[in-house]
Protein backbone atom coordinates (compact mmCIF):
# COMPACT_ATOMS: atom_id res chain seq x y z
CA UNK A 1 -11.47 14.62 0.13
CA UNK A 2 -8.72 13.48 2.49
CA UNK A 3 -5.67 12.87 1.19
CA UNK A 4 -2.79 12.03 2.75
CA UNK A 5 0.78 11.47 0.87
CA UNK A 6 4.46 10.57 1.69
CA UNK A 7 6.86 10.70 -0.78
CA UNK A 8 10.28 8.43 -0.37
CA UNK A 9 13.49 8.10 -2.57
CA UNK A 10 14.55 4.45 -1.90
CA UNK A 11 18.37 3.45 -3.24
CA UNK A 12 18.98 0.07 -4.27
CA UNK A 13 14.87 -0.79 -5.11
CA UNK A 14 13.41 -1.01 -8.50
CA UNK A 15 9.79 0.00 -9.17
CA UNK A 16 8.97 -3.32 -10.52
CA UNK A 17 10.35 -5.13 -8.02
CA UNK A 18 7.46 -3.62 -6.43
CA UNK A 19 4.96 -3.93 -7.73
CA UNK A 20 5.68 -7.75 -8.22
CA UNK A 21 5.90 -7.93 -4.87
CA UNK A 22 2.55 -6.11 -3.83
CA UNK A 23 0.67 -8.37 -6.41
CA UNK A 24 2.23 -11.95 -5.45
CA UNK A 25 2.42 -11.01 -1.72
CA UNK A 26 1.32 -13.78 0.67
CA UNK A 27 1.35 -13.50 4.50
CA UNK A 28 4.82 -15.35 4.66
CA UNK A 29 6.22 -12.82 2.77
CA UNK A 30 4.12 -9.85 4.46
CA UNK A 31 5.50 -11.02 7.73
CA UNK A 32 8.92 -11.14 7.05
CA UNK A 33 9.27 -7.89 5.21
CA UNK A 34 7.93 -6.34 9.07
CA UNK A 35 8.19 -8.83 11.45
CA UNK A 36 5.33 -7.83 14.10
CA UNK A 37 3.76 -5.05 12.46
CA UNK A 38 3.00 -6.60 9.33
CA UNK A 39 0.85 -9.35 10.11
CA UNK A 40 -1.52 -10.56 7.02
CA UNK A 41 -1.21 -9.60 3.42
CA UNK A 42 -2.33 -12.21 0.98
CA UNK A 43 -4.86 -12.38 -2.43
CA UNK A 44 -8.10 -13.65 -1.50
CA UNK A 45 -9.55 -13.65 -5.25
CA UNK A 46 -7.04 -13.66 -8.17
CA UNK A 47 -7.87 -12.47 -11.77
CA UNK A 48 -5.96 -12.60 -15.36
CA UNK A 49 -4.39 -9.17 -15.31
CA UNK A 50 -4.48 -8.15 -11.50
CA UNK A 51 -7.20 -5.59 -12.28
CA UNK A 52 -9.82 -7.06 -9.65
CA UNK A 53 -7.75 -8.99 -7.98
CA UNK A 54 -9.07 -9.05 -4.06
CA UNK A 55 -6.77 -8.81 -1.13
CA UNK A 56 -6.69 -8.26 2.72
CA UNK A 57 -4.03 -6.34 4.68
CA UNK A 58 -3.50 -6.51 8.34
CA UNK A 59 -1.08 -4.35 10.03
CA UNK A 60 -0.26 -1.64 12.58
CA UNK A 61 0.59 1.65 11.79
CA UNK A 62 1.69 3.05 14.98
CA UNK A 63 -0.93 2.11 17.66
CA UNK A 64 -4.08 1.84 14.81
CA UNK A 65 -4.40 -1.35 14.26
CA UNK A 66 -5.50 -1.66 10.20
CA UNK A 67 -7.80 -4.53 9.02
CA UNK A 68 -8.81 -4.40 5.52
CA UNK A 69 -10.06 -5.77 2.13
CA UNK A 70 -9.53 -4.25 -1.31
CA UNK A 71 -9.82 -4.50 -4.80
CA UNK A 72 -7.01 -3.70 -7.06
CA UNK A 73 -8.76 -1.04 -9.51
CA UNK A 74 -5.05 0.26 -11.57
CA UNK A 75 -2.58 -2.02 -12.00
CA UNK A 76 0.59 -1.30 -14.22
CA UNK A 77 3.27 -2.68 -13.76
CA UNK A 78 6.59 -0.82 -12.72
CA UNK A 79 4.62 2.53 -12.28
CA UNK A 80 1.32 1.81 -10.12
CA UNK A 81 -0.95 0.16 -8.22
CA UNK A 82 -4.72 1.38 -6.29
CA UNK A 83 -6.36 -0.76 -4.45
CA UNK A 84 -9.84 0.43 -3.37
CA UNK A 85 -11.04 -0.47 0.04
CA UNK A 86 -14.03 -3.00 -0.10
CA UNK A 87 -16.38 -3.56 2.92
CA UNK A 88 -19.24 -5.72 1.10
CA UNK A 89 -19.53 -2.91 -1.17
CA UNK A 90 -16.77 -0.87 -2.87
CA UNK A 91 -15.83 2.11 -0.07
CA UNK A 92 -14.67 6.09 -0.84
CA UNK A 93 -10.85 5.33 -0.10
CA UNK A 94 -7.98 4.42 -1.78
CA UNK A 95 -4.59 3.37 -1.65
CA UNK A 96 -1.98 4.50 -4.50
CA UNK A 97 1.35 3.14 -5.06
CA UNK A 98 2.97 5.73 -7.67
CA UNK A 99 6.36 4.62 -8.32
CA UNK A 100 9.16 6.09 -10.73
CA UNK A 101 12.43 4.38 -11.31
CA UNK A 102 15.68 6.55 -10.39
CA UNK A 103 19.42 6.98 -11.28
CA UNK A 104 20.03 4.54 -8.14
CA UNK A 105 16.46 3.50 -7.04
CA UNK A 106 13.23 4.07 -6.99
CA UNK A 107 11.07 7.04 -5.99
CA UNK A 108 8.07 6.49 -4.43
CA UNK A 109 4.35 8.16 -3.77
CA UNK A 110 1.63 6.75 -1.21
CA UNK A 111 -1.49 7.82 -1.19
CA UNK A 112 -4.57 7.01 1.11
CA UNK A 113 -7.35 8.79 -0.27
CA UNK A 114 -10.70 8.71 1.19
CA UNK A 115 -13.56 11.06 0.91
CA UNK A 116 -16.37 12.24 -1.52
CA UNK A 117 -16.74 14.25 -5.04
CA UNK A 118 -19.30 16.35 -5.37
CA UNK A 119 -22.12 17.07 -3.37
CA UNK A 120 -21.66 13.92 -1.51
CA UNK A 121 -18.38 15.58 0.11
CA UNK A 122 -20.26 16.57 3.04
CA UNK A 123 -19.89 13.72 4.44
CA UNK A 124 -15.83 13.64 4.61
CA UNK A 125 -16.36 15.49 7.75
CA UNK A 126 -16.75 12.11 9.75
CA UNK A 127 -14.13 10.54 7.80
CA UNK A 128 -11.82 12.93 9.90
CA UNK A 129 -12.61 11.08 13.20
CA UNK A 130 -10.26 8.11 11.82
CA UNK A 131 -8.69 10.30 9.35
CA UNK A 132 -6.58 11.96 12.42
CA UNK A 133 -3.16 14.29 12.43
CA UNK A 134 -1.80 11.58 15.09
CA UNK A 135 -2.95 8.88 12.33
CA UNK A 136 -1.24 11.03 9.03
CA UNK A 137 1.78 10.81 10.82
CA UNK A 138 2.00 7.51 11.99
CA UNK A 139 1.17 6.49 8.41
CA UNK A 140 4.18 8.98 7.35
CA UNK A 141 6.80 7.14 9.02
CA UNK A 142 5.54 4.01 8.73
CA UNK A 143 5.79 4.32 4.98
CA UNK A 144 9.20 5.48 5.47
CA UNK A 145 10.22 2.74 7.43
CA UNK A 146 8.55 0.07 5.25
CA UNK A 147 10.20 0.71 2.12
CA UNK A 148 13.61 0.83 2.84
CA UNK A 149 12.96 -2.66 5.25
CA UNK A 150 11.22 -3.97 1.64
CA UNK A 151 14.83 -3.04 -0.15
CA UNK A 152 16.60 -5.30 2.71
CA UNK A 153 14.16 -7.94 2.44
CA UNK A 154 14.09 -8.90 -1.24
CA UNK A 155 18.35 -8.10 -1.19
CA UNK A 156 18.28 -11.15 1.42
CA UNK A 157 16.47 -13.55 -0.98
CA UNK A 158 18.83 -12.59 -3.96
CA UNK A 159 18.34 -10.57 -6.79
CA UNK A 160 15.21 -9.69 -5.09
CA UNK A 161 12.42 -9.38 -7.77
CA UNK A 162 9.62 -9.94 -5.62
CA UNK A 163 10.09 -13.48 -4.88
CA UNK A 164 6.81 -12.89 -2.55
């Protein structure tokens, strides 16, 4: 299993601010949280609940160039959110939003998981040709670059609270 993980303390953000966000995003939004590197973010198929709920993400991380569709499989509200990558069928990678409200903001985990239990882990050896070091740390700071920008964003529109 690959995993790879940043961790970020953002002041001023709330944890369902979000979340709200990230599950009412549309590419309007997407694109002016990260003007030129977010580029498409919206919910193709919306369900009661969010669980289910499919979505595509376009954006650069670094110089990779990510194109994706997903399926929100955890959704609660204020504390997570894992969307499982979907290529007609349902792939072996994640990505977790773990968030945990703070004295004066938010604290949170992201998590791209991708990879094999059991025997079938064998096979995470190829994963590792996209899965690169150059790649885990463009990911890093872009995750630490997006969050804070998400703070400024929603602060712009008001009280913020994912008017996405």
């Amino acid at each position: 299993m690959i995993r790879l993980q940043t961790d970020i303390q953002v002041p001023g953000l709330n944890s369902r601010e979000v979340t709200d966000f990230m599950l009412n995003c549309d590419d309007a939004s997407y694109q002016a949280w990260w003007p030129g590197v977010h580029l498409r973010f919206h919910t193709v198929r919306k369900v009661a609940g969010d669980v289910g709920n499919l979505i595509y993400m376009d954006e650069y991380v670094g110089r990779f160039r990510l194109k994706f569709h997903a399926v929100v499989t955890a959704s609660i509200p204020g504390k997570e959110i894992t969307w499982q990558f979907v290529r007609g069928v349902r792939l072996p990678g994640r990505l977790i939003l773990g968030l945990e409200d703070e004295a004066d903001g938010v604290a949170i985990s992201h998590v791209v998981e991708a990879g094999f239990r059991g025997p079938g882990r064998i096979f995470d050896a190829v994963l590792r040709f996209w899965f690169t070091p150059e790649f885990a740390d463009a990911l890093d700071e872009h995750v630490r670059t997006e969050f804070p920008k998400l703070r400024d964003l929603l602060r712009s529109r008001g009280s913020g609270a994912a008017k996405a």
